[in-house]
C-alpha atoms as a PDB file:
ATOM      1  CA  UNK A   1     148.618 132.604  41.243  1.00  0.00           C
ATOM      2  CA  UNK A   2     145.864 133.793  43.751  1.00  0.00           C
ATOM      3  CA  UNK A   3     143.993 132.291  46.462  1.00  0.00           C
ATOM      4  CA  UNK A   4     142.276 133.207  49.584  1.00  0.00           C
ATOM      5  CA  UNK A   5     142.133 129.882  51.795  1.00  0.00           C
ATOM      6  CA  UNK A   6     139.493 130.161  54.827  1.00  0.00           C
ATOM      7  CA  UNK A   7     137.784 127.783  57.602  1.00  0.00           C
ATOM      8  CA  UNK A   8     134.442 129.102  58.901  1.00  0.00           C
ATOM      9  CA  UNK A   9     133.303 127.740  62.382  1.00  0.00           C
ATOM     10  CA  UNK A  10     134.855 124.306  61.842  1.00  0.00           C
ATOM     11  CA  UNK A  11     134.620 121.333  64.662  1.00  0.00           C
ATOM     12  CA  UNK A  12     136.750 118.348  64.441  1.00  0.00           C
ATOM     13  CA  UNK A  13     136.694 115.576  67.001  1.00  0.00           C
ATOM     14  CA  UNK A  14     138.864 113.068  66.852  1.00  0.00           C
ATOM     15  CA  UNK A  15     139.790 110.233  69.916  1.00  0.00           C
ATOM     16  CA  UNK A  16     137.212 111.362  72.237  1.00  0.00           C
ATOM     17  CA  UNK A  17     139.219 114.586  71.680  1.00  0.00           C
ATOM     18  CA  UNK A  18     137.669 118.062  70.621  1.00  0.00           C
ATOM     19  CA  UNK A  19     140.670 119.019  68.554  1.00  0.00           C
ATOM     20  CA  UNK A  20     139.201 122.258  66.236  1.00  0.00           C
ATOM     21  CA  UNK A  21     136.454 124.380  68.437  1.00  0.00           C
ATOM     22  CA  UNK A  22     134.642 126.793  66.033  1.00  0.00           C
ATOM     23  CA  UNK A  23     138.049 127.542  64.189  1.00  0.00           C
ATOM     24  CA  UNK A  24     138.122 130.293  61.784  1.00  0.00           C
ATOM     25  CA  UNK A  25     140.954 131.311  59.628  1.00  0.00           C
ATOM     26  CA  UNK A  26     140.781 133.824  56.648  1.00  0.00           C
ATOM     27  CA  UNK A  27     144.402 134.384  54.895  1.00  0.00           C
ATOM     28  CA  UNK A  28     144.671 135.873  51.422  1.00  0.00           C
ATOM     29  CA  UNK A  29     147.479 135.535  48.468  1.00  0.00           C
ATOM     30  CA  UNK A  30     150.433 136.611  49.570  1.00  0.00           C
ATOM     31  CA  UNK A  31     150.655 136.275  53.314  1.00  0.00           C
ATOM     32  CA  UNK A  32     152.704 133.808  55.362  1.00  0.00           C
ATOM     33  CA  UNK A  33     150.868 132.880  58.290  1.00  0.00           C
ATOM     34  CA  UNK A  34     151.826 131.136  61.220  1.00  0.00           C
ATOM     35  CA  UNK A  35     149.823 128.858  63.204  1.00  0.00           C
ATOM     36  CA  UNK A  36     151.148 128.244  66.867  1.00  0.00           C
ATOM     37  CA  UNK A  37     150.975 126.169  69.592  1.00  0.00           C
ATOM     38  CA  UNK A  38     152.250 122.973  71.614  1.00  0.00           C
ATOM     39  CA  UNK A  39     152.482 119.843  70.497  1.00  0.00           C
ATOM     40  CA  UNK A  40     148.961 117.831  70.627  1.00  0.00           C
ATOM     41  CA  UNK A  41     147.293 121.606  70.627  1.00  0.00           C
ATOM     42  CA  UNK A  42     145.196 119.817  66.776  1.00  0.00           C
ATOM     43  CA  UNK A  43     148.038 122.139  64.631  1.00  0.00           C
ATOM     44  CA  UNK A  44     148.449 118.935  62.732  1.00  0.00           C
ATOM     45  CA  UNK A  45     144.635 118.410  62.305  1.00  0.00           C
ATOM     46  CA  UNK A  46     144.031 121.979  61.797  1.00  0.00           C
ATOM     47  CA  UNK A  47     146.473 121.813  58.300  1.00  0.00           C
ATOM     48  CA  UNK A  48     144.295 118.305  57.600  1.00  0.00           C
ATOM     49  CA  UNK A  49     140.960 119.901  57.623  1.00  0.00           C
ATOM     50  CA  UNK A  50     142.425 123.056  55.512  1.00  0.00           C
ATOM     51  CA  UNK A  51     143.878 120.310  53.006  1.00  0.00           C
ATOM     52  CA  UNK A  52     141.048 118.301  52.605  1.00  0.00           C
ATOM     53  CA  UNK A  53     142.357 115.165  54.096  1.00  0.00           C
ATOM     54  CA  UNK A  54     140.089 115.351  56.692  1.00  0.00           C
ATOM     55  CA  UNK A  55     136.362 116.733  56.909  1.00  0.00           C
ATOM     56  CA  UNK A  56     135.101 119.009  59.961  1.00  0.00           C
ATOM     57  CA  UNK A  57     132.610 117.656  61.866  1.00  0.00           C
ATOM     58  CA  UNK A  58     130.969 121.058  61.617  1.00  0.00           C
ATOM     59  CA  UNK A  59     132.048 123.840  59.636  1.00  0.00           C
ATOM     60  CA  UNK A  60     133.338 124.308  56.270  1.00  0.00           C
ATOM     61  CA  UNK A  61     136.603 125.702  54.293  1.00  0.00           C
ATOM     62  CA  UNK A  62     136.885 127.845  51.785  1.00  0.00           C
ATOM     63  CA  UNK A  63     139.089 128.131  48.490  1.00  0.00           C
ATOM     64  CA  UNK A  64     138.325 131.350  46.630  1.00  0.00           C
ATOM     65  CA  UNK A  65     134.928 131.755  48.678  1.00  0.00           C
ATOM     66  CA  UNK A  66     134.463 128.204  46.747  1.00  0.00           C
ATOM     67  CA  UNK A  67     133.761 124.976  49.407  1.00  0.00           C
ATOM     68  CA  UNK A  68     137.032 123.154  49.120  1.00  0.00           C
ATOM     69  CA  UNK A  69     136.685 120.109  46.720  1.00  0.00           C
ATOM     70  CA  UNK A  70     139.921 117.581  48.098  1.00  0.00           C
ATOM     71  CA  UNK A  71     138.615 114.738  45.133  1.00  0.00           C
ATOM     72  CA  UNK A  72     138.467 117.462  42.709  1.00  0.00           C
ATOM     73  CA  UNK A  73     142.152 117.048  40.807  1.00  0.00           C
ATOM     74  CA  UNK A  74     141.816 121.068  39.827  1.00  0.00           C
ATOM     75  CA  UNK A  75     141.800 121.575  43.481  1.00  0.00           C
ATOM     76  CA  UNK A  76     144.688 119.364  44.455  1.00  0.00           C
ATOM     77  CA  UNK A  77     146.689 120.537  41.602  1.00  0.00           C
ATOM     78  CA  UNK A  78     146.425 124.042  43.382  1.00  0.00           C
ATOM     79  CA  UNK A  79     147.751 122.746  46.890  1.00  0.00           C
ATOM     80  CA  UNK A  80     151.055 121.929  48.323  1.00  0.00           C
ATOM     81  CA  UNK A  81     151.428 119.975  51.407  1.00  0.00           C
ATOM     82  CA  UNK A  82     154.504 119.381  53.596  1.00  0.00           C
ATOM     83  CA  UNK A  83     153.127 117.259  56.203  1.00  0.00           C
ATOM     84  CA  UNK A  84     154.682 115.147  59.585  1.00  0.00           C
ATOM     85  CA  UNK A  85     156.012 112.349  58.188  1.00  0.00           C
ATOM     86  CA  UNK A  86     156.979 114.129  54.967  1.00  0.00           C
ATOM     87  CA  UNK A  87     154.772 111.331  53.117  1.00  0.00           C
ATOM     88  CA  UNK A  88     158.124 110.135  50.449  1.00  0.00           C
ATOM     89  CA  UNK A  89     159.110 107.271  48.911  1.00  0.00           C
ATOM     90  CA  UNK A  90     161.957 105.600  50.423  1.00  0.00           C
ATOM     91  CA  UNK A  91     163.319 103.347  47.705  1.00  0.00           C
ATOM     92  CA  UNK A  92     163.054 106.570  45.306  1.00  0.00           C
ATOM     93  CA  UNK A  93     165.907 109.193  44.995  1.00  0.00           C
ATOM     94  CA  UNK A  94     165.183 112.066  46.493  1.00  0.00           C
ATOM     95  CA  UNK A  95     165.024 113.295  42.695  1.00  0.00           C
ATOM     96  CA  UNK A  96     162.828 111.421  41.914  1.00  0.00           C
ATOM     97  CA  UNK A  97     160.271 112.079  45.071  1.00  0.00           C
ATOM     98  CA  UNK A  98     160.128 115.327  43.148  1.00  0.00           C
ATOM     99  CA  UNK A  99     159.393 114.445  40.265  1.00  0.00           C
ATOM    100  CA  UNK A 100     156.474 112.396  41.273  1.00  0.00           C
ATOM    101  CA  UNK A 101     155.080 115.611  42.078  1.00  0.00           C
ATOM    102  CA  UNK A 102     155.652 116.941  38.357  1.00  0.00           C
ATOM    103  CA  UNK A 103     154.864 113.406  36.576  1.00  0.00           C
ATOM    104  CA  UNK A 104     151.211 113.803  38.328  1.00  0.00           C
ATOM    105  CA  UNK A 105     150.663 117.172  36.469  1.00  0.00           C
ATOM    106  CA  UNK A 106     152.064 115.602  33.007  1.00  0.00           C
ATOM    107  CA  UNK A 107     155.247 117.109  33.101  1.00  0.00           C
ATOM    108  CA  UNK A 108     157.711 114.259  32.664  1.00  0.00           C
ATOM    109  CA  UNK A 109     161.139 113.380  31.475  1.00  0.00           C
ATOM    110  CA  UNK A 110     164.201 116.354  31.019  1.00  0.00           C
ATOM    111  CA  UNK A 111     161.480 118.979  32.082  1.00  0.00           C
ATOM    112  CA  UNK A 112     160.724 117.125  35.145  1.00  0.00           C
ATOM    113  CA  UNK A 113     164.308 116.520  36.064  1.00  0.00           C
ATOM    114  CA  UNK A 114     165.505 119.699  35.439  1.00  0.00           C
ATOM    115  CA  UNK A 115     163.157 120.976  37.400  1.00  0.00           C
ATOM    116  CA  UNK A 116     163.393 118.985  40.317  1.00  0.00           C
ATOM    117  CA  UNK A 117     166.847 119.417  40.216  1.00  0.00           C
ATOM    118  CA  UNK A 118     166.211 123.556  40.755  1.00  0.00           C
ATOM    119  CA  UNK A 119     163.645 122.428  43.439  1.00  0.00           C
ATOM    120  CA  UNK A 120     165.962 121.018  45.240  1.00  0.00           C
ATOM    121  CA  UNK A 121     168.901 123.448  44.965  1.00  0.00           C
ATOM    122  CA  UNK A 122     166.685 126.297  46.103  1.00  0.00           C
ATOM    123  CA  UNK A 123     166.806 124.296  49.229  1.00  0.00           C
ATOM    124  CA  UNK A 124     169.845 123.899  49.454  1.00  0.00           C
ATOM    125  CA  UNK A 125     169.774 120.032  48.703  1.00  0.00           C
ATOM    126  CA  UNK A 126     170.993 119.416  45.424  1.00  0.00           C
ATOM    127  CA  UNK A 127     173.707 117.145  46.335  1.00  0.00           C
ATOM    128  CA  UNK A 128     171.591 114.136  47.518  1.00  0.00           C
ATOM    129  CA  UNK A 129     169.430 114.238  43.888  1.00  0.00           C
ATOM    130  CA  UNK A 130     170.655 110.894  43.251  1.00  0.00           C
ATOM    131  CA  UNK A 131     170.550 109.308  46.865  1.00  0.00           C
ATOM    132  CA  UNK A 132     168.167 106.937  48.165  1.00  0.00           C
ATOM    133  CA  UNK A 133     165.813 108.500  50.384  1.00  0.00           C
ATOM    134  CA  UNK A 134     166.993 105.868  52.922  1.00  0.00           C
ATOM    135  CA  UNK A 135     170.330 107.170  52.858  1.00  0.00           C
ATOM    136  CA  UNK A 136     169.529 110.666  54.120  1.00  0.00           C
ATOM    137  CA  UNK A 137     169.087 112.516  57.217  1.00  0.00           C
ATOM    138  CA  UNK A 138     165.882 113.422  58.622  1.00  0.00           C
ATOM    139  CA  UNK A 139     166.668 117.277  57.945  1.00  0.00           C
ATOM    140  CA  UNK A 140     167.634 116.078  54.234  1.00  0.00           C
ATOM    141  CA  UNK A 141     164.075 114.180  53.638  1.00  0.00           C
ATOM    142  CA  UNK A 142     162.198 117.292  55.187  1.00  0.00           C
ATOM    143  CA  UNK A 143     163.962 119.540  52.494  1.00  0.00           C
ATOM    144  CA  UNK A 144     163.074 117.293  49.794  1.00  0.00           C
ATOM    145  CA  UNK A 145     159.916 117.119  51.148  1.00  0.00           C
ATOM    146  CA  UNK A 146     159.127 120.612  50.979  1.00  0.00           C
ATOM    147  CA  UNK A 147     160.936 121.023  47.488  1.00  0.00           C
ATOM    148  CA  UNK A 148     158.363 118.624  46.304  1.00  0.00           C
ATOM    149  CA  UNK A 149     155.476 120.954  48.301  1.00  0.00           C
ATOM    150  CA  UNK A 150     156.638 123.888  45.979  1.00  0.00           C
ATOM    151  CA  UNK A 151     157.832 122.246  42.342  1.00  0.00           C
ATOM    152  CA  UNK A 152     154.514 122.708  41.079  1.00  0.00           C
ATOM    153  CA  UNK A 153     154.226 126.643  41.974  1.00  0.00           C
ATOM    154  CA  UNK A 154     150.921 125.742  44.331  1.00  0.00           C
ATOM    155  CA  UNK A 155     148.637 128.634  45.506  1.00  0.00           C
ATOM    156  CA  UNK A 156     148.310 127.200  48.651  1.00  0.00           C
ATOM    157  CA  UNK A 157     151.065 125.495  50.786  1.00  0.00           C
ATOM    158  CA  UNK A 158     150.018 123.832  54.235  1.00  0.00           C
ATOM    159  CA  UNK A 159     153.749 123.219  56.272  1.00  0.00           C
ATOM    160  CA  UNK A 160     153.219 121.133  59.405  1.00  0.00           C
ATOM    161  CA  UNK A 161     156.663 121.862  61.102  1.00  0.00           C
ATOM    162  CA  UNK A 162     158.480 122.182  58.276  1.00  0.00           C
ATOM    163  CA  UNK A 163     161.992 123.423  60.188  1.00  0.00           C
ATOM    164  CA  UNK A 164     161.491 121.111  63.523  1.00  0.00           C
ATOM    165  CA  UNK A 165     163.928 118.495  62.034  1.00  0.00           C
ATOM    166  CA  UNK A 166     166.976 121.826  60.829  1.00  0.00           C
ATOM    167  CA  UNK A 167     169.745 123.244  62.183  1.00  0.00           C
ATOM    168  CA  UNK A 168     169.780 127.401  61.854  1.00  0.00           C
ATOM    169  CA  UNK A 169     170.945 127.724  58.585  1.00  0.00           C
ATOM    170  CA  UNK A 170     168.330 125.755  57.335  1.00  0.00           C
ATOM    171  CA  UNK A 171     165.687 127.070  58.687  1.00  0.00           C
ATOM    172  CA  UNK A 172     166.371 130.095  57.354  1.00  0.00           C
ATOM    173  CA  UNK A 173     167.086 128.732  53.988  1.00  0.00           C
ATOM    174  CA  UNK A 174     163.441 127.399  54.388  1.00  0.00           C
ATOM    175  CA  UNK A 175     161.826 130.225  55.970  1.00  0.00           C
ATOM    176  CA  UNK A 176     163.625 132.371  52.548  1.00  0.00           C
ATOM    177  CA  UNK A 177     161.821 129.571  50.505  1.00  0.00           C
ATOM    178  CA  UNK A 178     158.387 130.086  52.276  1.00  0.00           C
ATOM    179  CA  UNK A 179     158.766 133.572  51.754  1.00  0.00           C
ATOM    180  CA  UNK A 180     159.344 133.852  48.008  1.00  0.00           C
ATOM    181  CA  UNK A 181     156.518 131.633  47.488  1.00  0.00           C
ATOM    182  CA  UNK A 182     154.397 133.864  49.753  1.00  0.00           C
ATOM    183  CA  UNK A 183     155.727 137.093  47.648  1.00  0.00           C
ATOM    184  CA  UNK A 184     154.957 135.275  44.424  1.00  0.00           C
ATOM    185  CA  UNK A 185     151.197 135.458  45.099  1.00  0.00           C
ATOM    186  CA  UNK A 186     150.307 131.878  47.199  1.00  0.00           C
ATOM    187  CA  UNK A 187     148.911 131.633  50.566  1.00  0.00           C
ATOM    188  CA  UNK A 188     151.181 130.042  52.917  1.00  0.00           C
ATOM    189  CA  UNK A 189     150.403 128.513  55.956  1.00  0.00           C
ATOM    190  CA  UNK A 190     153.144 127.101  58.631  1.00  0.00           C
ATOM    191  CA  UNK A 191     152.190 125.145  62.011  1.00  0.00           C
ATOM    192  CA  UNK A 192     154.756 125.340  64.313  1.00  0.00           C
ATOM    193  CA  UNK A 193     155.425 125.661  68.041  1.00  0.00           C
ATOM    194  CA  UNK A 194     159.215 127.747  68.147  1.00  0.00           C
ATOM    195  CA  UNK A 195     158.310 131.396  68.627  1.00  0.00           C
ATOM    196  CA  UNK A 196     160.746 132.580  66.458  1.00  0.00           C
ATOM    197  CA  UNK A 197     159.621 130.619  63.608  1.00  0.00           C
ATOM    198  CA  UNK A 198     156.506 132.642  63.818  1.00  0.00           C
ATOM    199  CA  UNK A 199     157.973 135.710  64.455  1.00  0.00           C
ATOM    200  CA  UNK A 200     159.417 135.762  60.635  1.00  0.00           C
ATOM    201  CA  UNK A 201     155.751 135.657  59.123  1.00  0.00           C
ATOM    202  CA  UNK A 202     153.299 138.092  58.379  1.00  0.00           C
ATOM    203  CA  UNK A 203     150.884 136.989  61.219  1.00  0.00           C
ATOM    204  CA  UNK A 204     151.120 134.902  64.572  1.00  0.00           C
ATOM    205  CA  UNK A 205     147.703 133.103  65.231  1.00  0.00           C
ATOM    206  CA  UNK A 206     147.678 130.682  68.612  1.00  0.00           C
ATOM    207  CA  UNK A 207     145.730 127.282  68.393  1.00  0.00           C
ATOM    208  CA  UNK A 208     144.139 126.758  72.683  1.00  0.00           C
ATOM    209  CA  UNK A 209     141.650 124.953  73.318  1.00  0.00           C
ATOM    210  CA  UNK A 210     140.312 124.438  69.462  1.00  0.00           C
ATOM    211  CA  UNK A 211     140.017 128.172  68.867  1.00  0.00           C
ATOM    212  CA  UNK A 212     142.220 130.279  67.069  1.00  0.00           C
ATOM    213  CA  UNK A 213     143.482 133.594  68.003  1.00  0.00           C
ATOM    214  CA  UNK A 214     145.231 136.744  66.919  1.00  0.00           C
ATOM    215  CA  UNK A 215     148.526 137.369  68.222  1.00  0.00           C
ATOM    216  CA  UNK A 216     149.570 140.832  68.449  1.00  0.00           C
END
């Protein structure tokens, strides 16, 4: 898998709020890339726009030099989103929340189990498989969540905070996670505001004022 995910000049307004300022990003297969900044600083929006859930105002992204198509399936099929809110099922298993992911791309039945099953140990999960998303904690759901990101080997994973809700150990179980993907040839992408989250990737960029920057 290879894919080089970039926003040109993009605008987004939102609220009476310019959120995204003439944004540009550029990050290639195989790089983890960190996207910082406070809370409210349009992290969140900025990981919308690059997923297609929301259009710019002005601008445009970019998969493979290619305008993004979100409503094309051959585009979605190539994109893994971990969003706030984790977007899962609640009277599913947590199983099963990842297999959703696998059922939408015809794999279904033993396959699909099995491999949600490996999805989830990677993150160190596998022990709530059969629970009720309702009956986990809020660092459990964000694990599943991201194990159902990365079941379907995506070239492109957008993580909005995906350790804010995780103790030490698993962030760094995550962070591991991330990284593999990233070394396995997909673009990665992380929002977060702890430092030290984006210390661990391959580039710091800061989100002020709508504009992104290189930190060096």
């Amino acid at each position: 898998m290879t894919a080089r995910l970039e926003a040109i000049d993009v605008h987004y307004r939102r609220g009476g709020r310019t959120l995204l300022d003439g944004a540009d990003l550029s990050v290639h297969a195989g790089e983890i890339v960190a996207v910082l900044g406070p809370s409210g600083s349009g992290k969140s929006s900025l990981l919308a726009v690059l997923g297609g859930l929301e259009p710019p105002d002005r601008g445009r992204v970019e998969l493979d030099g290619q305008p993004l198509q979100r409503d094309d399936i051959r585009t979605r099929r190539r994109l893994g989103l971990v969003l706030q809110g984790y977007g899962l099922v609640s009277l599913l298993t947590a199983a099963e929340n990842v297999e959703i992911a696998l059922q939408a791309r015809g794999i279904t039945g033993r396959r699909a189990r099995e491999a949600a099953e490996r999805a989830l140990a990677d993150l160190h999960v596998a022990d709530v498989g059969e629970k009720l998303l309702e009956k986990l904690s809020g660092g459990q759901q964000q694990r599943v969540a991201i194990a159902r990101a990365l079941v379907t080997s995506p070239d492109v994973v957008l993580a909005d905070e995906p350790t804010a809700e995780l103790d030490h150990d698993a962030q760094e179980v995550v962070i591991r996670r991330l990284r593999e993907t990233a070394q396995r040839g997909a673009t990665v992408v992380i929002a977060t505001h702890d430092p030290q989250i984006a210390e661990r990737c391959d580039r710091e960029l800061r989100l002020h004022d709508g504009r992104l920057s290189e930190l060096y």
